[in-house]
PDB file of N, CA and C in Angstrom:
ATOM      1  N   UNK A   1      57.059 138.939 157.945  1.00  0.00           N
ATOM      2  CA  UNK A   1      58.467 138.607 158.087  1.00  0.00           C
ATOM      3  C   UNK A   1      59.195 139.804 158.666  1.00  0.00           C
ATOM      4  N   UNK A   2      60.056 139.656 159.611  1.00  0.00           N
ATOM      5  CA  UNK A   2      60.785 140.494 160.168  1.00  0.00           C
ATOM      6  C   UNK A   2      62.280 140.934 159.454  1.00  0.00           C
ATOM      7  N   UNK A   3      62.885 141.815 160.254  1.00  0.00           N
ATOM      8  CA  UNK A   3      64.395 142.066 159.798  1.00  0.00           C
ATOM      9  C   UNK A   3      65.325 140.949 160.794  1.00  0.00           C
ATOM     10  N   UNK A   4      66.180 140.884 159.853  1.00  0.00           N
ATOM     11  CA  UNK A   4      67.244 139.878 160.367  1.00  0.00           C
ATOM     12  C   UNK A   4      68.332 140.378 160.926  1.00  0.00           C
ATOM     13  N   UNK A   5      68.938 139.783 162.448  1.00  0.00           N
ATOM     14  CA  UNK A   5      69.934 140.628 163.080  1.00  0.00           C
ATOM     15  C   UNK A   5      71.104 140.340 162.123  1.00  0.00           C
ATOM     16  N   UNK A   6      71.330 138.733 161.301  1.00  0.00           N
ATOM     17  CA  UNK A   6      72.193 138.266 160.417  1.00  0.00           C
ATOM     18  C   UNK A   6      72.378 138.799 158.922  1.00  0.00           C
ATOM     19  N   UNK A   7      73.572 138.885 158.276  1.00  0.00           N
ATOM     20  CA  UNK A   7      73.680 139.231 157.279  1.00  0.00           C
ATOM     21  C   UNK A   7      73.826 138.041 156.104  1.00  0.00           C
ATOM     22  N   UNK A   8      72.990 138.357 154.962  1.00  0.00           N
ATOM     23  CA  UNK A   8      72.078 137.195 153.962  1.00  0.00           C
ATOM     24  C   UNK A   8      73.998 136.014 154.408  1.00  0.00           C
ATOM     25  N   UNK A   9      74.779 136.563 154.041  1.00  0.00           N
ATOM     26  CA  UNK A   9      76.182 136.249 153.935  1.00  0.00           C
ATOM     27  C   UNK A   9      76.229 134.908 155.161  1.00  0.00           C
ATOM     28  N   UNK A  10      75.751 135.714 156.206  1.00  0.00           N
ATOM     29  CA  UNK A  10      76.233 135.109 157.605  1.00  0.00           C
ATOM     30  C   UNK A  10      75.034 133.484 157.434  1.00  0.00           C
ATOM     31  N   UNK A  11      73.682 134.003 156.918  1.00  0.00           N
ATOM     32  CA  UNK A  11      72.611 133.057 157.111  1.00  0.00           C
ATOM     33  C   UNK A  11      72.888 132.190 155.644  1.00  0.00           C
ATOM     34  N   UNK A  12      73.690 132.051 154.959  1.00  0.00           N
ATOM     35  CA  UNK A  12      73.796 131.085 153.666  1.00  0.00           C
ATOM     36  C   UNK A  12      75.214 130.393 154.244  1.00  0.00           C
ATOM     37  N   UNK A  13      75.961 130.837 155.445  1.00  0.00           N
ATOM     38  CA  UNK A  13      76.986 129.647 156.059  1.00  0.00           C
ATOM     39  C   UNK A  13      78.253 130.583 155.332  1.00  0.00           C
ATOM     40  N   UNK A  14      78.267 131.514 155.173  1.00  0.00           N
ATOM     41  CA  UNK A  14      79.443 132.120 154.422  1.00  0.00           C
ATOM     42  C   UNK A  14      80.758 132.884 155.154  1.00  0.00           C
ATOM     43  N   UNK A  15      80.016 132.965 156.737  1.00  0.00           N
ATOM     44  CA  UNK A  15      81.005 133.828 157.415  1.00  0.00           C
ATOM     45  C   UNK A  15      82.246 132.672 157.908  1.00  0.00           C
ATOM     46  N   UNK A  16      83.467 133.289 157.713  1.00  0.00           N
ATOM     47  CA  UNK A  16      84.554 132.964 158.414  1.00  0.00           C
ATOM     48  C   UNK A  16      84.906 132.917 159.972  1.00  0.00           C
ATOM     49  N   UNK A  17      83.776 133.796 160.674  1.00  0.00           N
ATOM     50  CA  UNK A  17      84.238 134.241 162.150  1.00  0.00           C
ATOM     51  C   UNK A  17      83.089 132.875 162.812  1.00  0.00           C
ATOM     52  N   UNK A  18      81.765 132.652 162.101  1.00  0.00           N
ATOM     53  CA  UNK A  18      80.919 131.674 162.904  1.00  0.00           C
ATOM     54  C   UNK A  18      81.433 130.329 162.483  1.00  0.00           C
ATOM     55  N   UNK A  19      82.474 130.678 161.350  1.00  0.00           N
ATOM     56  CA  UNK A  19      82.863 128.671 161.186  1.00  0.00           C
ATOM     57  C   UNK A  19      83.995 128.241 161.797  1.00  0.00           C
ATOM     58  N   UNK A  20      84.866 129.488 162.535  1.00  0.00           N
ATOM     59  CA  UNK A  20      85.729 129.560 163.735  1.00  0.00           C
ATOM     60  C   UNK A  20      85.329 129.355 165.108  1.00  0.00           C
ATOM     61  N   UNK A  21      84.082 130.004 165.388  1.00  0.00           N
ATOM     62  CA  UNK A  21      83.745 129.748 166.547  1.00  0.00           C
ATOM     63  C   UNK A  21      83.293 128.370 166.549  1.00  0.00           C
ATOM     64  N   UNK A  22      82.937 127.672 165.579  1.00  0.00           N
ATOM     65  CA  UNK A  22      82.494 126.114 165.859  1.00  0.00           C
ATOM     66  C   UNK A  22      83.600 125.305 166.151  1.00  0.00           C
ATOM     67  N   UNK A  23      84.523 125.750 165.392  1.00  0.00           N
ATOM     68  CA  UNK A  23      85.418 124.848 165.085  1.00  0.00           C
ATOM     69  C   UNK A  23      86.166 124.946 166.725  1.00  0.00           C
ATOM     70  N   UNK A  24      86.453 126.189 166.980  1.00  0.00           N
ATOM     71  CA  UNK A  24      87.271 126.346 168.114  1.00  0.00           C
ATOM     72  C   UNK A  24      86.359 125.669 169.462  1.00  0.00           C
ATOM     73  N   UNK A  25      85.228 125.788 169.650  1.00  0.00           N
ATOM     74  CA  UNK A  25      84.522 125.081 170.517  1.00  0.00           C
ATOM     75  C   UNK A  25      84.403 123.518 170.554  1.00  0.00           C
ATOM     76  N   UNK A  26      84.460 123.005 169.341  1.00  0.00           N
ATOM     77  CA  UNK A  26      84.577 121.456 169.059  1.00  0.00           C
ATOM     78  C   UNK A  26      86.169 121.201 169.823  1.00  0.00           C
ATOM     79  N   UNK A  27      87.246 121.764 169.384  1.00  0.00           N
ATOM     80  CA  UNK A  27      88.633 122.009 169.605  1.00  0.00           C
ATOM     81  C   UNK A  27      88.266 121.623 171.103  1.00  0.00           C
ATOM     82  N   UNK A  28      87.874 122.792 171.840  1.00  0.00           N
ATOM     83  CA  UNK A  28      88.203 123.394 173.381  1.00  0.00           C
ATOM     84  C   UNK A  28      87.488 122.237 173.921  1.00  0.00           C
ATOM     85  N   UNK A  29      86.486 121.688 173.342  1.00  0.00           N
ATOM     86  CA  UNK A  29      86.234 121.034 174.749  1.00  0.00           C
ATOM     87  C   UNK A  29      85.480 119.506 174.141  1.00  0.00           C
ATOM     88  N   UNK A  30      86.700 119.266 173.166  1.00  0.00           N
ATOM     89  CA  UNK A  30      86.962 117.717 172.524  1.00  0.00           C
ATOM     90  C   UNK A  30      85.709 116.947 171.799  1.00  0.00           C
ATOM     91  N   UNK A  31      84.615 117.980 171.477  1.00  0.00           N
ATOM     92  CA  UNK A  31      83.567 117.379 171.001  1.00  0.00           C
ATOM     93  C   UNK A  31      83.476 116.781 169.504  1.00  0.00           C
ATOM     94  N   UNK A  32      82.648 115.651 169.384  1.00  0.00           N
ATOM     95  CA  UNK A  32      83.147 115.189 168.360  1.00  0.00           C
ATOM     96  C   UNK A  32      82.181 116.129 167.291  1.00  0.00           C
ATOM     97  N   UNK A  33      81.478 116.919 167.576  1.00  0.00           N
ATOM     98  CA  UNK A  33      79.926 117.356 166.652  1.00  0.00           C
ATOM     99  C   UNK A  33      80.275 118.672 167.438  1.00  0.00           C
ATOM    100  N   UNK A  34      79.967 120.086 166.561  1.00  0.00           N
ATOM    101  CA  UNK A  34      79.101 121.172 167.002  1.00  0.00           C
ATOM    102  C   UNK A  34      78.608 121.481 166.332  1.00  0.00           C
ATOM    103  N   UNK A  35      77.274 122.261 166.081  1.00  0.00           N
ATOM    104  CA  UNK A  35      76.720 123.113 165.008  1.00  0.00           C
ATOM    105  C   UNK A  35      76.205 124.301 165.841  1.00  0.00           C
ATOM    106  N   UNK A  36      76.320 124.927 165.050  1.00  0.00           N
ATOM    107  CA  UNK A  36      75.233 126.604 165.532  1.00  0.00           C
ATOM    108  C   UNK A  36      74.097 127.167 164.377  1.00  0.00           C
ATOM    109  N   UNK A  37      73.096 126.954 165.042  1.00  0.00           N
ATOM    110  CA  UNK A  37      71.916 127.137 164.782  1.00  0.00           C
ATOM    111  C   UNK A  37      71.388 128.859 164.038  1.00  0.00           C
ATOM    112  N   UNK A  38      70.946 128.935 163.543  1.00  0.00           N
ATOM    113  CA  UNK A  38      70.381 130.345 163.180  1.00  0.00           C
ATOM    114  C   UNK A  38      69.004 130.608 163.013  1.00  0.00           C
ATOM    115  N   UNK A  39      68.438 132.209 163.245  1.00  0.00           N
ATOM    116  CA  UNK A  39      67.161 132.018 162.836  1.00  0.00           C
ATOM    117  C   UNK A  39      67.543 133.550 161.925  1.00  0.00           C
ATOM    118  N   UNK A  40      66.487 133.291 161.082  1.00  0.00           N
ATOM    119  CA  UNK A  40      66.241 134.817 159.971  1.00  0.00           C
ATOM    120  C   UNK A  40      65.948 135.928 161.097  1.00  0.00           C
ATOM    121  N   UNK A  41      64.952 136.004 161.679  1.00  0.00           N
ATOM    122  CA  UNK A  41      64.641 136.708 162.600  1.00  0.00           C
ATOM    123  C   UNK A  41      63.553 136.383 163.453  1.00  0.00           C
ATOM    124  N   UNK A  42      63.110 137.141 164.598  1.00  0.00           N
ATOM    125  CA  UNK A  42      62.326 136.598 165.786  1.00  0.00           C
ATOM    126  C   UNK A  42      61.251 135.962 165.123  1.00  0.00           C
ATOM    127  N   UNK A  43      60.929 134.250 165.651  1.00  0.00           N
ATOM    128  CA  UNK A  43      59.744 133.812 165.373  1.00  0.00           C
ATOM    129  C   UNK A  43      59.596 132.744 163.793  1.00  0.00           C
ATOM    130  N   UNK A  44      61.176 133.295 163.307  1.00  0.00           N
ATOM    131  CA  UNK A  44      62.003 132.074 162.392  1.00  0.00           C
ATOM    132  C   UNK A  44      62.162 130.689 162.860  1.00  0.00           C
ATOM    133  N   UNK A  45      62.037 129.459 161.799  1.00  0.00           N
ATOM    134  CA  UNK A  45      62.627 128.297 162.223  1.00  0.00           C
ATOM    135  C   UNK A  45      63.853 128.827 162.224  1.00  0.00           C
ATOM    136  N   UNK A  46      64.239 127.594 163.454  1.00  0.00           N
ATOM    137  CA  UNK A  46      65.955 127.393 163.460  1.00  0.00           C
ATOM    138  C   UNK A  46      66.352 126.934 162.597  1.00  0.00           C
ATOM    139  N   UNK A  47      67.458 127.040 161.810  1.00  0.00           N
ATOM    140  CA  UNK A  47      68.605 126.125 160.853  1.00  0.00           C
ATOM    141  C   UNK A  47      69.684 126.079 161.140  1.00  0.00           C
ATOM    142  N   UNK A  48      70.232 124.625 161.075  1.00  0.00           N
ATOM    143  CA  UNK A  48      71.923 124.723 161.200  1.00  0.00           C
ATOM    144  C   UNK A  48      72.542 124.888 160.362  1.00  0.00           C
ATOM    145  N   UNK A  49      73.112 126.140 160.794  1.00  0.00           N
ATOM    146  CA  UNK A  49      73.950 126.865 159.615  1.00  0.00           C
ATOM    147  C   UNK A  49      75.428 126.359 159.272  1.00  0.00           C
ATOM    148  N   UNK A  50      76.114 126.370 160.460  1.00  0.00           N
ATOM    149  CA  UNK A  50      77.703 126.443 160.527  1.00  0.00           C
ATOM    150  C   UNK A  50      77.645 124.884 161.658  1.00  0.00           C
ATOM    151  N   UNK A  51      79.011 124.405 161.043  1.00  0.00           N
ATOM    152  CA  UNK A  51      79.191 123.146 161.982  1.00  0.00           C
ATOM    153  C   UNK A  51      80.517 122.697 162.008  1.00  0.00           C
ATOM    154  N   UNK A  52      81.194 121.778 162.838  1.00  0.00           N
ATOM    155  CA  UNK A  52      82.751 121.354 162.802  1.00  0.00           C
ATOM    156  C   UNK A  52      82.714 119.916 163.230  1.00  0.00           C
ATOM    157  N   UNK A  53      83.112 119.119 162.872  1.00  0.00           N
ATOM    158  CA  UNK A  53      83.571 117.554 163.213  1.00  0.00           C
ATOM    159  C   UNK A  53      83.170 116.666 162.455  1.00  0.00           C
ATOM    160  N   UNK A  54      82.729 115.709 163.080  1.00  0.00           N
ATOM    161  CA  UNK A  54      81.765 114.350 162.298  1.00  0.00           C
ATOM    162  C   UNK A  54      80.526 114.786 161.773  1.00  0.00           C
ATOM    163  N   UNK A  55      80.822 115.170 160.484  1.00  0.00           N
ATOM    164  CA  UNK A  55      79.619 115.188 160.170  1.00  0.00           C
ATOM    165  C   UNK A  55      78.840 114.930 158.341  1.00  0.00           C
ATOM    166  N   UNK A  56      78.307 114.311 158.016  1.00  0.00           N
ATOM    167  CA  UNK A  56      77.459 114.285 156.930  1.00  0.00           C
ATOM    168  C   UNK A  56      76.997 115.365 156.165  1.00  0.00           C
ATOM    169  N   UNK A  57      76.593 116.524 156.934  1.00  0.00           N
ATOM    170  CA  UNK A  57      75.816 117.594 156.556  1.00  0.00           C
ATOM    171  C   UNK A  57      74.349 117.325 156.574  1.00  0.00           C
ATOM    172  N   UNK A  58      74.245 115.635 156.902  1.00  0.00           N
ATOM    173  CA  UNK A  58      72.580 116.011 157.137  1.00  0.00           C
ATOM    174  C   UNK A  58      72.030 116.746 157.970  1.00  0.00           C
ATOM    175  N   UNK A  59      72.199 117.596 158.826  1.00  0.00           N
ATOM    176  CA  UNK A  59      72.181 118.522 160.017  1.00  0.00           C
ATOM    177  C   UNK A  59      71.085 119.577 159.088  1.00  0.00           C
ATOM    178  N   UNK A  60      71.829 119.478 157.768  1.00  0.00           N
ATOM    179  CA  UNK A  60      71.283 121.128 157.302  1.00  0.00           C
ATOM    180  C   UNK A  60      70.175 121.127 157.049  1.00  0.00           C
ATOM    181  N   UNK A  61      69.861 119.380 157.030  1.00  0.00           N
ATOM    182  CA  UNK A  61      67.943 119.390 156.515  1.00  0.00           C
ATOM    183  C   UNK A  61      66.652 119.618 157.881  1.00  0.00           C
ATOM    184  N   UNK A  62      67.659 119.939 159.035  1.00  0.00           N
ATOM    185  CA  UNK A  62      66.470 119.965 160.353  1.00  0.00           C
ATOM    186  C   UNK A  62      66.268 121.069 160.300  1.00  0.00           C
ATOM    187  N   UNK A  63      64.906 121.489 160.343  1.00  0.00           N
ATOM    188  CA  UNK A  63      64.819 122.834 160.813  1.00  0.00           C
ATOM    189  C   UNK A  63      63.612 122.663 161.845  1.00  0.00           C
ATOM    190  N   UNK A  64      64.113 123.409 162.759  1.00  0.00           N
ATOM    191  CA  UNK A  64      62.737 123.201 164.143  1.00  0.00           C
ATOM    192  C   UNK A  64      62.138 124.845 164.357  1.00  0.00           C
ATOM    193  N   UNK A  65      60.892 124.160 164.577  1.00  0.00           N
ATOM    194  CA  UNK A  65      59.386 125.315 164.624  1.00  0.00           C
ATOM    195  C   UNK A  65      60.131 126.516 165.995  1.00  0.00           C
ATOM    196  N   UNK A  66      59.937 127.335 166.430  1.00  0.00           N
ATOM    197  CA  UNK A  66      59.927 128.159 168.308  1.00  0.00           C
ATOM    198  C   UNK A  66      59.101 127.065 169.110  1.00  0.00           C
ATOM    199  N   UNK A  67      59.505 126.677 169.832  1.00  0.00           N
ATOM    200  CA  UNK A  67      58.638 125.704 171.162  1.00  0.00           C
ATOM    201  C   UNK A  67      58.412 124.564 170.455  1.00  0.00           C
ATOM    202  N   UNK A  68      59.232 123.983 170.154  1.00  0.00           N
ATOM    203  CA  UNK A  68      59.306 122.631 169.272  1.00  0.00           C
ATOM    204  C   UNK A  68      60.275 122.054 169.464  1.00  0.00           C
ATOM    205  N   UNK A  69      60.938 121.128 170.090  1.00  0.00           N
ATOM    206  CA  UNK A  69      62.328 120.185 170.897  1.00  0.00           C
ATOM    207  C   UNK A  69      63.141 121.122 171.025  1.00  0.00           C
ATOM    208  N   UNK A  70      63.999 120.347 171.328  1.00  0.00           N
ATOM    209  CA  UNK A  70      65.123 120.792 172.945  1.00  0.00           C
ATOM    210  C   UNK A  70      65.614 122.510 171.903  1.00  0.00           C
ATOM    211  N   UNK A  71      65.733 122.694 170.718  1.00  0.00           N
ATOM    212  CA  UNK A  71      66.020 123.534 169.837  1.00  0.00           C
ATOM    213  C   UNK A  71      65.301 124.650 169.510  1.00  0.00           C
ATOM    214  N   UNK A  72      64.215 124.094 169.506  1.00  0.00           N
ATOM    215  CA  UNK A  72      62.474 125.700 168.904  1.00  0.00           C
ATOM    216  C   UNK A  72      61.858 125.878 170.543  1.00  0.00           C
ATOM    217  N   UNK A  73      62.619 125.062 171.544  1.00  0.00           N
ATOM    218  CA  UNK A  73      62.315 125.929 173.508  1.00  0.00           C
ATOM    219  C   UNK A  73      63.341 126.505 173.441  1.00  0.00           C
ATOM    220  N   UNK A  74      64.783 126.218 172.728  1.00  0.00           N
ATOM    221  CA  UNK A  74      65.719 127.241 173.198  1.00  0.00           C
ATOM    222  C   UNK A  74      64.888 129.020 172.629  1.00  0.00           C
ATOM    223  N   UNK A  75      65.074 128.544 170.896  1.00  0.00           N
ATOM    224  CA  UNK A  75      64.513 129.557 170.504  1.00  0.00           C
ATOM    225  C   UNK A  75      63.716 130.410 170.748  1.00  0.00           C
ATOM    226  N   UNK A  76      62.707 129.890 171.604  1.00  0.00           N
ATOM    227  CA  UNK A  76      61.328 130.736 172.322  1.00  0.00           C
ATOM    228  C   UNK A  76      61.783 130.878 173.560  1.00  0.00           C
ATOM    229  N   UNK A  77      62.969 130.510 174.197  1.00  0.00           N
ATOM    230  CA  UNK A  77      63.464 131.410 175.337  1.00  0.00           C
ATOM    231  C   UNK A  77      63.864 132.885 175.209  1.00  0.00           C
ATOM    232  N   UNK A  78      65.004 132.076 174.100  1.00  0.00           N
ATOM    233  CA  UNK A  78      65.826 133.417 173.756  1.00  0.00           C
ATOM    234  C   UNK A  78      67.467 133.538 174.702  1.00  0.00           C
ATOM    235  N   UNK A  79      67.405 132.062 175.004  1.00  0.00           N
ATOM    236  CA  UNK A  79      68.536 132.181 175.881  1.00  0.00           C
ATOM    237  C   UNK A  79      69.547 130.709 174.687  1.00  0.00           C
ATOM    238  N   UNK A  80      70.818 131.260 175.150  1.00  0.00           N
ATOM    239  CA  UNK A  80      71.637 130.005 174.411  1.00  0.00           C
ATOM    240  C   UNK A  80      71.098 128.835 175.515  1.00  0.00           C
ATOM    241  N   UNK A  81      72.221 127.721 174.392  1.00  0.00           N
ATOM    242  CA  UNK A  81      72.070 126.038 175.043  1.00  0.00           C
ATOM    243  C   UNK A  81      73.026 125.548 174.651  1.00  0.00           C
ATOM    244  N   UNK A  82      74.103 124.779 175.598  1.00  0.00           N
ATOM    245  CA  UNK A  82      75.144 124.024 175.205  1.00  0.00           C
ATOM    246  C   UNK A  82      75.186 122.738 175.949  1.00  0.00           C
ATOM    247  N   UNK A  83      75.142 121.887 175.279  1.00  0.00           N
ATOM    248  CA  UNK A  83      74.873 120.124 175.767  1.00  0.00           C
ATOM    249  C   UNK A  83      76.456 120.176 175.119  1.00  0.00           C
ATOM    250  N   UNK A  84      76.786 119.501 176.646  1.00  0.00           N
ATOM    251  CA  UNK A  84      77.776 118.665 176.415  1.00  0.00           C
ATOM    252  C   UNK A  84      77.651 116.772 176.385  1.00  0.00           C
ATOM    253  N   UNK A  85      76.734 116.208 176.338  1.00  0.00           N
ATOM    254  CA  UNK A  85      76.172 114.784 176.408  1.00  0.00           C
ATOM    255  C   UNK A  85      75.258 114.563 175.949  1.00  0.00           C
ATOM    256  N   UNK A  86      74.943 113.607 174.497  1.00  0.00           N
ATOM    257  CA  UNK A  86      73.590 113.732 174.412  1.00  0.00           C
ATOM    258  C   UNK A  86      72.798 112.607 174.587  1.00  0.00           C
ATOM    259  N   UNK A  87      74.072 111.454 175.214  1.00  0.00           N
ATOM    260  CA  UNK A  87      73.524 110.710 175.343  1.00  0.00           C
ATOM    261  C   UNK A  87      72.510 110.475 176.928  1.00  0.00           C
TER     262      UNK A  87
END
């Protein structure tokens, strides 16, 4: 297991600044859903940590492998991903 760039705080959904940035991105560009994803550190599943709109919270039970859908290829890039359509 590696070190985490996140603080335990930030990775249990506790920060104020990442539940702003969701929220303000849902805001800016009228989406009905955002979440932002986290990993512990390199080579971590993803989890959705922080989220804003329609939502259930079932989000929090996905967690995807590195190179595993559209989410564990972002992860094993290492580059962000923003879908605006998912249909």
């Amino acid at each position: 297991m590696g070190a985490s760039n996140f603080s335990e705080d930030v990775l249990a959904g506790k920060s104020e600044h990442y539940g702003r940035v969701v929220e303000d991105l849902r805001a800016r560009y009228h989406f009905d859903f955002v979440a932002m994803g986290l990993t512990a550190f390199i080579g971590a599943p993803l989890k959705w940590i922080y989220s804003a709109g329609a939502s259930d919270e079932r989000h929090h039970r996905i967690v995807l492998a590195p190179g595993h859908g559209i989410g564990g290829i972002t992860i094993k890039a290492g580059k962000p991903m923003m879908f605006t359509n998912i249909d």
